[in-house]
Protein backbone atom coordinates (compact mmCIF):
# COMPACT_ATOMS: atom_id res chain seq x y z
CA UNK A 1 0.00 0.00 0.00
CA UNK A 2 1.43 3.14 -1.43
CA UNK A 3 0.30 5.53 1.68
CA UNK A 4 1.54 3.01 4.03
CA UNK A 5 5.02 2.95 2.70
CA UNK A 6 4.76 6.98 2.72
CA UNK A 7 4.33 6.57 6.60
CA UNK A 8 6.53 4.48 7.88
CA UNK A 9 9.34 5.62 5.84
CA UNK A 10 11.70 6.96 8.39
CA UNK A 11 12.61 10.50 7.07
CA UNK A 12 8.61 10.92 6.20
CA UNK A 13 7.89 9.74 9.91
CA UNK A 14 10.84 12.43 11.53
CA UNK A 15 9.13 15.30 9.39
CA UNK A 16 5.41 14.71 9.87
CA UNK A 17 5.89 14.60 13.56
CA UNK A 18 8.17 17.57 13.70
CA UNK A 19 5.51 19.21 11.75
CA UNK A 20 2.87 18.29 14.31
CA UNK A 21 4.86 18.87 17.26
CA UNK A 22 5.72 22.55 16.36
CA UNK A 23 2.01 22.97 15.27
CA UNK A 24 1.09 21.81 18.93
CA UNK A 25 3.91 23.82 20.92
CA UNK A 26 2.24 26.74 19.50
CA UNK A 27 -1.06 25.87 20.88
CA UNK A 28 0.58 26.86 24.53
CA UNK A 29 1.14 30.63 24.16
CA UNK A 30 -2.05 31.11 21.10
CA UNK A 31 -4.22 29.66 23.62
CA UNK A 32 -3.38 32.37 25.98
CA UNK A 33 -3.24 34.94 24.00
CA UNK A 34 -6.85 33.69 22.26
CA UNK A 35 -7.92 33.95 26.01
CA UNK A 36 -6.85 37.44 26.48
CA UNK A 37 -8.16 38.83 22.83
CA UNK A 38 -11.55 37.01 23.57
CA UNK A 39 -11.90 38.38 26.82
CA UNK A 40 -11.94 35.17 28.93
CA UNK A 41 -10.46 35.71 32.47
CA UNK A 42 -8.43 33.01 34.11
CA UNK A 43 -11.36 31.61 36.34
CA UNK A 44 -14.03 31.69 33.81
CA UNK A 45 -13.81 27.83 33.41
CA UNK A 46 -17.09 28.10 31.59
CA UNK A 47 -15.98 30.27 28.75
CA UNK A 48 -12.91 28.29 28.69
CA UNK A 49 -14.91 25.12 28.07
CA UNK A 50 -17.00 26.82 24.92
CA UNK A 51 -13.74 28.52 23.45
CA UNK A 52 -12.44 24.87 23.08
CA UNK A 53 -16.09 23.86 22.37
CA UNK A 54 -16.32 26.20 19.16
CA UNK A 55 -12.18 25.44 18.24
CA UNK A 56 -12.96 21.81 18.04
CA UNK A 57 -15.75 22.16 16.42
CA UNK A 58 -14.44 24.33 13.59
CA UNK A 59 -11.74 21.88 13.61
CA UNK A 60 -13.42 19.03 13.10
CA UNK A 61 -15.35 20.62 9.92
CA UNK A 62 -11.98 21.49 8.48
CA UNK A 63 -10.60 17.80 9.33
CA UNK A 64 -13.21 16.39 7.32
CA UNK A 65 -13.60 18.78 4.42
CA UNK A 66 -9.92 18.07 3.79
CA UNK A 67 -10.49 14.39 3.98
CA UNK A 68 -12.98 14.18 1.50
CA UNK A 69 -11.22 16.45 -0.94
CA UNK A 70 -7.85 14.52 -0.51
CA UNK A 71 -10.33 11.20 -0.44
CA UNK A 72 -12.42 12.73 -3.82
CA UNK A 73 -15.68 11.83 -1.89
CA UNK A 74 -17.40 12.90 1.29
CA UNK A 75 -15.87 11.04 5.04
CA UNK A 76 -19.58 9.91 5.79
CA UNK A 77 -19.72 8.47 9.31
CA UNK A 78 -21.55 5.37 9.83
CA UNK A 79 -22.73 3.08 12.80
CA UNK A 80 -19.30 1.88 13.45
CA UNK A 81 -17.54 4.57 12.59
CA UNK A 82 -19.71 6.56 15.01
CA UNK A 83 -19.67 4.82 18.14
CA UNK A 84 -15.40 4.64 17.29
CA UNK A 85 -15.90 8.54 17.11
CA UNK A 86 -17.46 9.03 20.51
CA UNK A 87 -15.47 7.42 22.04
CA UNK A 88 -12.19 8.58 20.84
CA UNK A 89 -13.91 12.00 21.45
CA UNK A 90 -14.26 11.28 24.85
CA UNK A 91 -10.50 11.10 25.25
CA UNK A 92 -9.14 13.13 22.81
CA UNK A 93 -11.36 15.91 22.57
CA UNK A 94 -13.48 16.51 25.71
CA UNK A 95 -11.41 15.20 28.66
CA UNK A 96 -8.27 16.06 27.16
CA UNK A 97 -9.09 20.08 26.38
CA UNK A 98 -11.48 20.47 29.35
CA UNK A 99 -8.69 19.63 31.65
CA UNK A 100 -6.04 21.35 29.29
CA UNK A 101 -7.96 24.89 28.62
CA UNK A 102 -8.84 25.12 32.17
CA UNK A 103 -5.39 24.06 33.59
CA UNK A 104 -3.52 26.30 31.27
CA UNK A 105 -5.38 29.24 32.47
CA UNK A 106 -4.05 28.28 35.80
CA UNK A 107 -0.55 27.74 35.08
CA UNK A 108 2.14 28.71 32.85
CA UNK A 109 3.38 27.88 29.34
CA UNK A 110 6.39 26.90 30.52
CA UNK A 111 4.95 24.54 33.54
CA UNK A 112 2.49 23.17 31.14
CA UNK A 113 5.10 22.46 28.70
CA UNK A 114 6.82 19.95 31.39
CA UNK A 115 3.84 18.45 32.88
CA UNK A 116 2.47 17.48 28.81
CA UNK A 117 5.70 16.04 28.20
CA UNK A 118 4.51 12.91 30.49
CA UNK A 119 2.14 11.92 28.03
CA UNK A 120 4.76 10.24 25.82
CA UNK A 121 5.68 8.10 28.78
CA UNK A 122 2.01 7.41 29.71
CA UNK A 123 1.29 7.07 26.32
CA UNK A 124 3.36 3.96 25.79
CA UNK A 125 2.56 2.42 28.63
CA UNK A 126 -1.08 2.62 28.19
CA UNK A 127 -0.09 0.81 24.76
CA UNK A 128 2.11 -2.13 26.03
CA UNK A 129 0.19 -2.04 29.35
CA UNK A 130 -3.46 -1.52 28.49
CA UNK A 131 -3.99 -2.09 24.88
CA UNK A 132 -1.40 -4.56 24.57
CA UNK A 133 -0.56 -3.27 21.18
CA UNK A 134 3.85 -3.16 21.87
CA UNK A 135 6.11 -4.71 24.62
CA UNK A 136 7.36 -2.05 26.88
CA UNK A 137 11.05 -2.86 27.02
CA UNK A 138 13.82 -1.29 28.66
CA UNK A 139 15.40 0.60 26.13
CA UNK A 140 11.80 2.16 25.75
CA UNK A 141 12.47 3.40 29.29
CA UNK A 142 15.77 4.61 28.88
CA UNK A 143 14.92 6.33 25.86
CA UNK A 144 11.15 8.74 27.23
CA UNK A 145 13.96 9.24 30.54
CA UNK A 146 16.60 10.88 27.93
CA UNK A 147 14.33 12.50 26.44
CA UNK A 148 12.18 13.77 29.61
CA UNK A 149 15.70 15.10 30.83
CA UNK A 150 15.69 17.77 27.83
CA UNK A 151 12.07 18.62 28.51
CA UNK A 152 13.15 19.28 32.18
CA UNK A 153 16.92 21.28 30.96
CA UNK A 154 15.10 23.63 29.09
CA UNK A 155 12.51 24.42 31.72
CA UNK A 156 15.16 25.44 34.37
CA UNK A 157 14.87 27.93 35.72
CA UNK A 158 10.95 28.62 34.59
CA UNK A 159 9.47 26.21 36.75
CA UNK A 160 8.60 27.42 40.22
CA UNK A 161 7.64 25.98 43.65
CA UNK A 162 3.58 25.76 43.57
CA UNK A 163 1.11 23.55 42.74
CA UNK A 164 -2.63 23.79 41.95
CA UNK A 165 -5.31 20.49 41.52
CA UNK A 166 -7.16 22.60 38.96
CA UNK A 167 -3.69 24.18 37.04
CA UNK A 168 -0.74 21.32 36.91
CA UNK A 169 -3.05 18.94 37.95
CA UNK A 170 -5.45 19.08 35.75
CA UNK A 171 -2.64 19.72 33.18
CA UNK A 172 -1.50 16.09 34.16
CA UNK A 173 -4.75 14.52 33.67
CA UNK A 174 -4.89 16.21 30.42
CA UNK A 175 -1.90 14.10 29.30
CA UNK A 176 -3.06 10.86 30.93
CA UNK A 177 -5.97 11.47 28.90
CA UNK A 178 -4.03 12.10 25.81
CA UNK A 179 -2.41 8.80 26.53
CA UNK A 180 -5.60 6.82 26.43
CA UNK A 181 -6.22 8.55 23.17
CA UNK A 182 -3.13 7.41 21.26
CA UNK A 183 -3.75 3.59 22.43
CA UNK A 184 -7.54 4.28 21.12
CA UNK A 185 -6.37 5.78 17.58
CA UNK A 186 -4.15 2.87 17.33
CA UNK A 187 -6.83 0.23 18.09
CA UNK A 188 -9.22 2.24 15.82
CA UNK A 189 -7.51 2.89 12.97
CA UNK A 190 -6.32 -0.32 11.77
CA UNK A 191 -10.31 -1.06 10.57
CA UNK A 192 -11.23 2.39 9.74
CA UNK A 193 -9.99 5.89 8.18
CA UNK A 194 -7.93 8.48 10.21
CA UNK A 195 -8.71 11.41 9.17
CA UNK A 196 -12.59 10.43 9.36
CA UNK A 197 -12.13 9.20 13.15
CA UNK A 198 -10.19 12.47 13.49
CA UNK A 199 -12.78 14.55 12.10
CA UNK A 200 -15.96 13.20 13.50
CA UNK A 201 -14.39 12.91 17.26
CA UNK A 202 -13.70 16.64 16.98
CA UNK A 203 -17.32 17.84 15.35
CA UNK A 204 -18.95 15.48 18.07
CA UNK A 205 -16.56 16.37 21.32
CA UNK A 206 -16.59 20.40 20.00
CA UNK A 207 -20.31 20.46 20.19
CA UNK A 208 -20.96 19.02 23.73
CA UNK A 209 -18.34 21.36 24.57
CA UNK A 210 -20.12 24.27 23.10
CA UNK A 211 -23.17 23.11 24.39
CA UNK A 212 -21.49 22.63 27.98
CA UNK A 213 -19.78 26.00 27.63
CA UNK A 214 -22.99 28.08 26.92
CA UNK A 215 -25.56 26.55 29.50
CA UNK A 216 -23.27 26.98 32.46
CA UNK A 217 -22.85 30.74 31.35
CA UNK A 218 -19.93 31.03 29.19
CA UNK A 219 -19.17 33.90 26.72
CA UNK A 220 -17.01 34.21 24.51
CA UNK A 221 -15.58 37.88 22.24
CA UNK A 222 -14.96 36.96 18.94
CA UNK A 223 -15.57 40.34 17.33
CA UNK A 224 -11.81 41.53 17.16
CA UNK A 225 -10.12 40.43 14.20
CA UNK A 226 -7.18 38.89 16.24
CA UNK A 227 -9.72 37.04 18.27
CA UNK A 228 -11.29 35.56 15.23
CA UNK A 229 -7.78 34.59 13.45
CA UNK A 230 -6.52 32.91 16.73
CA UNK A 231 -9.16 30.83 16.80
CA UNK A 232 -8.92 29.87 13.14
CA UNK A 233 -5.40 29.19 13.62
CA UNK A 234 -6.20 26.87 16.69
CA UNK A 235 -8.21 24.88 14.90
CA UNK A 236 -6.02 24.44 12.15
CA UNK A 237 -3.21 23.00 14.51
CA UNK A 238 -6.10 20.17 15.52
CA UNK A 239 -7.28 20.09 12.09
CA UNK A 240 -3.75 19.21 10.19
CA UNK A 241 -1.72 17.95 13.57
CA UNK A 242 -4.56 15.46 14.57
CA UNK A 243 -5.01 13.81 11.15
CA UNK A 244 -1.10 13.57 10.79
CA UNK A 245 -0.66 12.03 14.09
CA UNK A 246 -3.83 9.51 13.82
CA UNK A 247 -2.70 8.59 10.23
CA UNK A 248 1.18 7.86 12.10
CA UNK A 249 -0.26 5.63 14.97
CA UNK A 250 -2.07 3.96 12.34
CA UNK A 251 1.16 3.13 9.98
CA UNK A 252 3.47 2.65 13.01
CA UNK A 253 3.95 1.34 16.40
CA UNK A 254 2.57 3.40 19.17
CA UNK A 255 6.62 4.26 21.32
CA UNK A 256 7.31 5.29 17.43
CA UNK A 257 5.38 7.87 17.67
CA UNK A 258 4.30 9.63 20.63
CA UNK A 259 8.38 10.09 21.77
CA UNK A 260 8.41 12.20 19.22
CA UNK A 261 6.07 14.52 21.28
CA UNK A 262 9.05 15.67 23.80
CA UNK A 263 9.75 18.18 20.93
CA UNK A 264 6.37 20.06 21.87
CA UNK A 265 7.10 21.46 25.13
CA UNK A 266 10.57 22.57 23.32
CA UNK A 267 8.64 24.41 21.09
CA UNK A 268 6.47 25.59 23.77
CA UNK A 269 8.74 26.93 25.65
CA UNK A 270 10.41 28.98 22.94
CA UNK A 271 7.22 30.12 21.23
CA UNK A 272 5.80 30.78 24.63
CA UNK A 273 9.13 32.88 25.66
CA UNK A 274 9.18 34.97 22.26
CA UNK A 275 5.33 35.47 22.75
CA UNK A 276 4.16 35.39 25.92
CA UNK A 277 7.53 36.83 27.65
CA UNK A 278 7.74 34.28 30.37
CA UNK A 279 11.03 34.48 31.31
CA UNK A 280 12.80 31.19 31.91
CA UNK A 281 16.05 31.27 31.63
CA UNK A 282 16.25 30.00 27.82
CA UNK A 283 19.82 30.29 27.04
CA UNK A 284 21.16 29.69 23.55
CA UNK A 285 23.14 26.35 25.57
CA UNK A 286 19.94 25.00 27.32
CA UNK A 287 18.04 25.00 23.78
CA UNK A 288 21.36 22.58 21.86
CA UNK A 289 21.62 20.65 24.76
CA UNK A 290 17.95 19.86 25.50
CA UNK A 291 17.32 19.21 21.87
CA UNK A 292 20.09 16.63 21.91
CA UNK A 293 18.90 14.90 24.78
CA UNK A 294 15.34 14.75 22.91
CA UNK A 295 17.12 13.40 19.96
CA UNK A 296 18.49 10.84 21.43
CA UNK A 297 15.44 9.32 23.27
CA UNK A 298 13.44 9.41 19.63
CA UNK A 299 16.86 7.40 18.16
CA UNK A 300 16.77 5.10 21.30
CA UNK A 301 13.35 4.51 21.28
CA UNK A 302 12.96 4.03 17.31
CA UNK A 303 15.94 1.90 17.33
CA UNK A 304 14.36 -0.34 19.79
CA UNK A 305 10.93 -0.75 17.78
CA UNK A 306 12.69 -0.16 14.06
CA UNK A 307 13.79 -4.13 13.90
CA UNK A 308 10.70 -5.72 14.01
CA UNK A 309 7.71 -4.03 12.64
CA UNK A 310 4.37 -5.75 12.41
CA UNK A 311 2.69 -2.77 11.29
């Protein structure tokens, strides 16, 4: 299969998730800033809840008019297909960016950046552990602790003492979340399209979101330009990074993947420094270094699932 061998290629798989990890580190500081040109305070959790609402929904209409032009016909959801959907929506979409939007608001870029980083480790152990999908082996291990030690290098300095339930820890269950996702996609896929699973999770997650958002009292200002083009932009980063990602877990084994996620909070923390002025420290030596170490946990961790490849 042509679009399989496209996938799994090695160069094609180092590019595609560098593309979706950048698109994704940029999500930290544009989600703040959409926050602050749409009016939403820190504590409104329900405005927070319909601004994600509305994103993902948006997103999710982009995800699948894309599909069906790259496809040449529509990405029609049917009984299968839709039960899949809501489920993965449950995860990816809903539990995921409720927890996410509202701990952001509550924390910083920077902290955020760290704390998201653990979904690559949770991520493949949900997959060797849960959904059985890969053996969890110790060069695995070795390779997400590399790799979580440039996460945590180029955070010096920008993480302080302090911790809230409903900011880092609801950061945290955002990525446990996120973990459960990835084995889902995985599991999913293998029977059914990417992109369309991609799509119709976000359309159904975004409206009970929206729906969520504007009974308990949320508003939201999009009349600002700004306001409206950061939200645009947001739900292009679902719309493109989501289908690349679900269409990678499909082609590829699980550890493959998602270690290639420690490059997000790198570009977090950059983007959210050169946007958001959070100072942390980010010397020109912390940024070589920490990408190094991230380097070398993807190498470690491909190498261990590169020799034998079922998928």
């Amino acid at each position: 299969m042509e679009l399989k061998k496209i996938f799994t290629n090695k160069a094609a798989l180092i590019f595609f998730t560098l593309i979706c990890c950048f698109l994704w580190g940029s999500a930290f500081p544009f989600i703040k800033l959409g926050y602050r040109f749409s009016d939403i305070a820190g504590n409104d959790t329900d405005s927070q809840i319909l601004y994600a609402g509305i994103r993902f929904t948006v997103a999710g209409l982009l995800t699948l008019m894309i599909g069906s032009v790259i496809a040449q016909k529509p990405l029609l959801i049917n009984k299968s297909s839709s039960i899949k959907s809501a489920k993965l929506s449950v995860f990816q979409t809903v539990l995921q960016y409720t927890f996410f939007y509202i701990g952001l608001a509550r924390s910083t870029g920077t902290k955020s950046s760290v704390i998201t980083a653990s979904n690559v480790f949770l991520s493949i152990l949900i997959a060797a552990l849960v959904f059985k999908t890969e053996k969890l082996t110790i060069r695995k291990i070795i390779g997400c602790i590399i790799g979580f030690s440039g996460v945590l290098l180029i955070n010096m300095g920008g993480i302080e003492e302090g911790f809230r339930f409903t900011g880092e820890g609801f950061i945290f269950l955002s990525a446990l979340s996120c973990g459960f996702s990835a084995g889902l996609i995985k599991k999913y896929s293998v029977n059914e399209n990417a992109t369309l699973l991609s799509g119709w999770q976000f359309v159904i997650g975004g409206v009970f979101m929206t729906f969520i958002g504007l009974v308990c009292g949320g508003r939201v200002n999009l009349t600002g330009v700004k306001s409206i083009l950061i939200l645009i932009y947001l739900s292009f980063v679902s719309a493109v990074a989501f289908s690349l990602w679900g269409t990678l877990l499909k082609y590829n084994p699980v550890s493959s993947v998602s270690v290639f996620g420690f490059m997000n909070p790198v570009f977090g923390v950059i983007l959210s420094y050169v946007l958001l002025s959070e100072k942390n420290d980010i010397e020109s030596w912390k940024v070589v270094f920490a990408l190094l170490f991230v380097s070398c946990g993807i190498i470690i961790v491909n190498t261990s699932s590169g020799k034998k490849r079922k998928n």
